[in-house]
Protein backbone atom coordinates (compact mmCIF):
# COMPACT_ATOMS: atom_id res chain seq x y z
CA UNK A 1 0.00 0.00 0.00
CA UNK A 2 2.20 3.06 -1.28
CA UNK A 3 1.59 6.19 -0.27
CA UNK A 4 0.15 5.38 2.98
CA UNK A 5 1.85 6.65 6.30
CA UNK A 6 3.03 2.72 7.00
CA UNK A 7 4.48 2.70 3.18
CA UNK A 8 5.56 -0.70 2.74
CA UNK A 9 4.79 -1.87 5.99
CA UNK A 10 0.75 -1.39 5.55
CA UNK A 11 -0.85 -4.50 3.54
CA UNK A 12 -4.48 -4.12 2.12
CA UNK A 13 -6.89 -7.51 3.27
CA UNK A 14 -5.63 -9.09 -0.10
CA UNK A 15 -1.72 -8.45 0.13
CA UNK A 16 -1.71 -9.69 4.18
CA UNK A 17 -3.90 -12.68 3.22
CA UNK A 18 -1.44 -13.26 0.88
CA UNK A 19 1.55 -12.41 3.04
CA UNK A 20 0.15 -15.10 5.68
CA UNK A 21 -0.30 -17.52 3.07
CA UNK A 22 -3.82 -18.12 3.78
CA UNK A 23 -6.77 -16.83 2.20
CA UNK A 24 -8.77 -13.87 1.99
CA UNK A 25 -12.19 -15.12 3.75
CA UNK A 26 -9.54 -16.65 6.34
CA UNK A 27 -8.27 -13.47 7.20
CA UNK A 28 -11.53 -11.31 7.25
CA UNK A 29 -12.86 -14.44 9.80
CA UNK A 30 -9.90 -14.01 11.80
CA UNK A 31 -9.94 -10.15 12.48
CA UNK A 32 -13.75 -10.67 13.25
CA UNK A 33 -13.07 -13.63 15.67
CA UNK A 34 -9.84 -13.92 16.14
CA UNK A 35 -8.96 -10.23 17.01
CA UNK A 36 -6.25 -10.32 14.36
CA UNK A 37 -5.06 -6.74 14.23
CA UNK A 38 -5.99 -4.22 11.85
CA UNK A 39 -6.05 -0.47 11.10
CA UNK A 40 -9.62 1.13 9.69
CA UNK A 41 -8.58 3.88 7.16
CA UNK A 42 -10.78 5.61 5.11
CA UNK A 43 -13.08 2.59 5.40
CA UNK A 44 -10.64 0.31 3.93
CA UNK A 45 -8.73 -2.57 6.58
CA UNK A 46 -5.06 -2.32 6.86
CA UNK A 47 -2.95 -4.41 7.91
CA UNK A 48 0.34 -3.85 9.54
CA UNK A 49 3.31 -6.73 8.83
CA UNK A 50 4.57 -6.07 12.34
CA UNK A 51 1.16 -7.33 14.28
CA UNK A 52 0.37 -10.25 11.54
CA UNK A 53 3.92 -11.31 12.29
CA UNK A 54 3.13 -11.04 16.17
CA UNK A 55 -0.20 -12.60 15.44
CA UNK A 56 0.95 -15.71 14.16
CA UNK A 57 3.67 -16.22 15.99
CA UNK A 58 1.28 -16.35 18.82
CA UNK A 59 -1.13 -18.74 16.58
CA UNK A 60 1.55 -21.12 15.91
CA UNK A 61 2.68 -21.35 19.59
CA UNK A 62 -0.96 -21.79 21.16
CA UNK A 63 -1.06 -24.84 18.69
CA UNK A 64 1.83 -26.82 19.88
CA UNK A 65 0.89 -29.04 22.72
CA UNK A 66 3.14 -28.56 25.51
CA UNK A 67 5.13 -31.50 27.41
C-alpha cells in the first residue's frame, strides 16, 4: 500500500492474506473472531506486517501441545 503513512509496511486484506499464506475469507474471519489486528482507514482494513507477524507467531505457539 504506497503512499500510505506505513508505506511498505501497511498490507491491504488481499496483500496480508497473501503475506500469511492463507486466504482472503480466512483473514476477514480471523480479524472478526480472532482479534487479528488491523487499522480502519478511510473505510478500507489495513494491515500492519509487524502485528500479523506477532499474530501468528502467537497462533503457531498456542497450537503446539506442551510437554
Amino acid at each position: 500500500m504506497e503512499g500510505t503513512i506505513w508505506g511498505a509496511e501497511a498490507l491491504s486484506s488481499r496483500e496480508a492474506a497473501a503475506y500469511c499464506g492463507r486466504t482472503w475469507q480466512w483473514l476477514i474471519q480471523g480479524y472478526k473472531d480472532w482479534g487479528i489486528p488491523v487499522q480502519r482507514v478511510g473505510g478500507q482494513l489495513v494491515f500492519l506486517k509487524a502485528d500479523l507477524d506477532k499474530f501468528m507467531a502467537n497462533r503457531s505457539s498456542q497450537a503446539r501441545p506442551h510437554p
